[in-house]
Protein backbone atom coordinates (compact mmCIF):
# COMPACT_ATOMS: atom_id res chain seq x y z
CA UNK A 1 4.26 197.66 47.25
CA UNK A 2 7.87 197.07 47.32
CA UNK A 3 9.47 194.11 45.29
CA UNK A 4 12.71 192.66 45.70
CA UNK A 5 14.52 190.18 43.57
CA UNK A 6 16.94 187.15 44.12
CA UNK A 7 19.15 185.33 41.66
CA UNK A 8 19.72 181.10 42.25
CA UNK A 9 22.44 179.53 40.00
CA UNK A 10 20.84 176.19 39.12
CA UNK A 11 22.41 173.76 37.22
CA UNK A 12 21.00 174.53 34.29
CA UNK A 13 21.29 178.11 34.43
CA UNK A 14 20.52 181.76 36.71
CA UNK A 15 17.00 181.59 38.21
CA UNK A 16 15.72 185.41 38.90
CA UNK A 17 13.14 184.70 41.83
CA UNK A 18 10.90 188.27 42.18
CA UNK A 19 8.39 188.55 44.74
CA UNK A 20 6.63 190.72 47.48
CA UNK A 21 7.30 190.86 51.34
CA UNK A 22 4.14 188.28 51.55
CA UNK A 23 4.62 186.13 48.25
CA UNK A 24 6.78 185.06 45.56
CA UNK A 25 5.29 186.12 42.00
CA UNK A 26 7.67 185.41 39.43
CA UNK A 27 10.38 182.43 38.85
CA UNK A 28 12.01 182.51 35.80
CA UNK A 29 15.01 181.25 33.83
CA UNK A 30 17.03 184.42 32.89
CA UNK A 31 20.22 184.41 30.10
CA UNK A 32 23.33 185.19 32.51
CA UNK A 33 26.16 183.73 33.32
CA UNK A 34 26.27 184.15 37.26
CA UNK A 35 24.11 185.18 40.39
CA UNK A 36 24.16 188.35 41.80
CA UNK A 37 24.66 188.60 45.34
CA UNK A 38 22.23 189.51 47.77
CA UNK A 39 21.89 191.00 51.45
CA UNK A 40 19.41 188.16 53.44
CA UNK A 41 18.63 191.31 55.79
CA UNK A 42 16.15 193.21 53.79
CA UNK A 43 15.25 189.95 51.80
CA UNK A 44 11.57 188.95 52.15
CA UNK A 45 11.32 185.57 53.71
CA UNK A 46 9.27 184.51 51.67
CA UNK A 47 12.06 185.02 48.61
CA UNK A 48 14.59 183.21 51.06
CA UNK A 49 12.35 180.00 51.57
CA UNK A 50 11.57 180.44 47.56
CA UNK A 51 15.35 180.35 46.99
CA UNK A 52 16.18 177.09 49.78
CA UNK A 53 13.42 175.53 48.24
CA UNK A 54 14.79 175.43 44.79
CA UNK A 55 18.29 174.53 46.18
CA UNK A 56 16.45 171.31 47.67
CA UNK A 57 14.50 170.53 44.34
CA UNK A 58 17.67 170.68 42.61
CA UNK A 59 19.78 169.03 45.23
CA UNK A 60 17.04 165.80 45.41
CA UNK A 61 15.51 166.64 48.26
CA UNK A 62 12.34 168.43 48.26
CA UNK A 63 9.43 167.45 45.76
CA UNK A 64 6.94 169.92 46.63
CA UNK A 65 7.18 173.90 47.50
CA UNK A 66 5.62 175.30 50.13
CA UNK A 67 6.31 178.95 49.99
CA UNK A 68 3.88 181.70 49.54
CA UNK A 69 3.17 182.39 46.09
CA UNK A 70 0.96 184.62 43.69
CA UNK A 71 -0.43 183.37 40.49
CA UNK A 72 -1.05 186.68 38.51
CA UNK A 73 -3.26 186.01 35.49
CA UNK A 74 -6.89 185.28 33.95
CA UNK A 75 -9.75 182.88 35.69
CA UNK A 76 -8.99 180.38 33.07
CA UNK A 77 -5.07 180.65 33.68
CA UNK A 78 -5.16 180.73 37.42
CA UNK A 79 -7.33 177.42 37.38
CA UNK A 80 -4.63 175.41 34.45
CA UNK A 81 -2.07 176.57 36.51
CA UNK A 82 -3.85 175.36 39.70
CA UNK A 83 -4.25 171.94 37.54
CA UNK A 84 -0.06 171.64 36.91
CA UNK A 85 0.38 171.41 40.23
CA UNK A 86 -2.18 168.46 40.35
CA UNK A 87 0.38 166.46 38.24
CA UNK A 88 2.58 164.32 40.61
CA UNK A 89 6.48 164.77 40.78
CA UNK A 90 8.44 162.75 37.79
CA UNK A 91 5.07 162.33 35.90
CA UNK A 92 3.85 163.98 32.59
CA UNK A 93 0.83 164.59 31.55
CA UNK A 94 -0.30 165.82 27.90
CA UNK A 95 -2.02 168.94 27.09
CA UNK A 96 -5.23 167.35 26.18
CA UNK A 97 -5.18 165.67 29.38
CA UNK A 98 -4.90 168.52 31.08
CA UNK A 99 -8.03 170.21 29.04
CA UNK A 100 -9.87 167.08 29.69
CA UNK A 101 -9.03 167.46 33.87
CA UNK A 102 -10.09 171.05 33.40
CA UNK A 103 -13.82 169.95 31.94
CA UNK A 104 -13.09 171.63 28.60
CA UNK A 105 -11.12 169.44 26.21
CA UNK A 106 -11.09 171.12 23.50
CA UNK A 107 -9.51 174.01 25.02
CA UNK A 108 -5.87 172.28 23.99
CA UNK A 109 -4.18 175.62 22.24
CA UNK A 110 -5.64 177.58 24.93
CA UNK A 111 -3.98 175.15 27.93
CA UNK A 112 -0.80 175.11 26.17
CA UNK A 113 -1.09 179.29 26.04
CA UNK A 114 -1.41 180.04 29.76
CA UNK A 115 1.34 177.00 30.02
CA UNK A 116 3.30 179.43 28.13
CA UNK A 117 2.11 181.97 30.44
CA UNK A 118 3.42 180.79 33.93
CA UNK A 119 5.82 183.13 35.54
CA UNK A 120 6.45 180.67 38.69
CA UNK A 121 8.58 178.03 36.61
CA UNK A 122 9.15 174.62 38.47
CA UNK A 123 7.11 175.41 41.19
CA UNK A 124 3.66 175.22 38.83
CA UNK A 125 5.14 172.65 36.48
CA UNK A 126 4.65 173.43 33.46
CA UNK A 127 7.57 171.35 32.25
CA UNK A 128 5.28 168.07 33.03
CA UNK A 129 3.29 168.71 30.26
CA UNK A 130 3.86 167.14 26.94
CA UNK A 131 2.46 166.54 23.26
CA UNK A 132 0.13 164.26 23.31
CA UNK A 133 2.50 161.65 21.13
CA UNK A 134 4.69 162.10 24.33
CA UNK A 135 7.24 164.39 22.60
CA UNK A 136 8.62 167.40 24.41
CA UNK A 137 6.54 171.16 23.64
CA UNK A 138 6.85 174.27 24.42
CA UNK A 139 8.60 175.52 27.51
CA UNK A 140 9.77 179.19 27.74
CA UNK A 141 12.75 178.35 29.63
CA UNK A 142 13.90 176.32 26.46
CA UNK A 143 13.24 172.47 25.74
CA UNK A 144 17.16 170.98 26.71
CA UNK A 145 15.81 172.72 30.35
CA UNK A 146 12.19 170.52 29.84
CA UNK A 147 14.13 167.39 29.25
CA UNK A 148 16.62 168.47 32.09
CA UNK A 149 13.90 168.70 34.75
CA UNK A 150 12.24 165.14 33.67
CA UNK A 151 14.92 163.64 33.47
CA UNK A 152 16.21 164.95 36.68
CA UNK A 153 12.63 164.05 38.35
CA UNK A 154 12.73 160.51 37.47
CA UNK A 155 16.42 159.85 38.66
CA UNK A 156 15.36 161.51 41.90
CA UNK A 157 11.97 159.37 42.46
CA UNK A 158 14.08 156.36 41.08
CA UNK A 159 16.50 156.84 43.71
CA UNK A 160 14.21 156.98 46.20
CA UNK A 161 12.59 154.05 44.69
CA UNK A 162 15.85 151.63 44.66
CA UNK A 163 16.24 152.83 48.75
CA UNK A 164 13.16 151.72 49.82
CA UNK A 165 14.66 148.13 48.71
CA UNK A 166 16.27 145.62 50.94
């Protein structure tokens, strides 16, 4: 099966998107200065509604992804990451917590390793997880991008907030 591969320059760095002609398997933070440019005519759509969907998280304006994706790992991985993306937009939620939702709370170091081991970053958010003394963990695409993301959640949702007022 063919794969094909899309860079987005985010804010806070190149975004290599990698997926199949039916689903996206891989988002991830790469070290580069620029995006490469790419032909939208043999691009998977899939890849393409990956890549607007992104520019709307970042932009504000989408808090949810609906693309087709692939979540490549173990049972026990499959169902954590199925758990992130439980945890509502500009929330956080520790790693314990997340063992508890699971049913197995001790399973704490073992949560926090497939957290470590989520190729589709932003879209299963990983970054919403936290120590339990609410200090920022682990997060492969490096902690100033954790903070980044939260903070960037919670200025969206309180934006949204203050124009629901009157």
């Amino acid at each position: 099966m063919t794969t094909f591969k899309v860079e987005y320059k985010s804010p806070i760095g190149v975004i290599e998107i990698i997926g199949t002609e039916q689903a996206v398997q891989s988002i991830l933070f790469i070290e580069k200065e620029s995006s490469a440019e790419w032909g939208q005519a043999e691009t998977p759509t899939s890849l393409i509604d990956c890549y607007n969907q992104l520019d709307e998280y970042f932009r504000g304006i989408r808090q949810e992804f609906t693309f087709p994706y692939e979540l490549k790992g173990t049972d026990f991985q499959r169902e954590v990451w199925n758990t992130l993306t439980e945890i509502p937009y500009a929330k956080t939620q520790s790693y314990k917590e997340l063992a508890v939702t699971i049913g197995n709370e001790k399973a704490i170091r073992a949560v926090g390793s497939a957290n470590g081991k989520n190729k589709l970053s932003i879209v299963i958010p990983c970054h919403r997880v936290i120590g339990s003394n609410g200090t920022l963990t682990g997060y492969a695409g490096g902690l100033w991008r954790k903070k980044w993301l939260l903070e960037h959640e919670k200025s969206m949702e309180a934006k949204k907030m203050g124009s629901g007022r009157k």
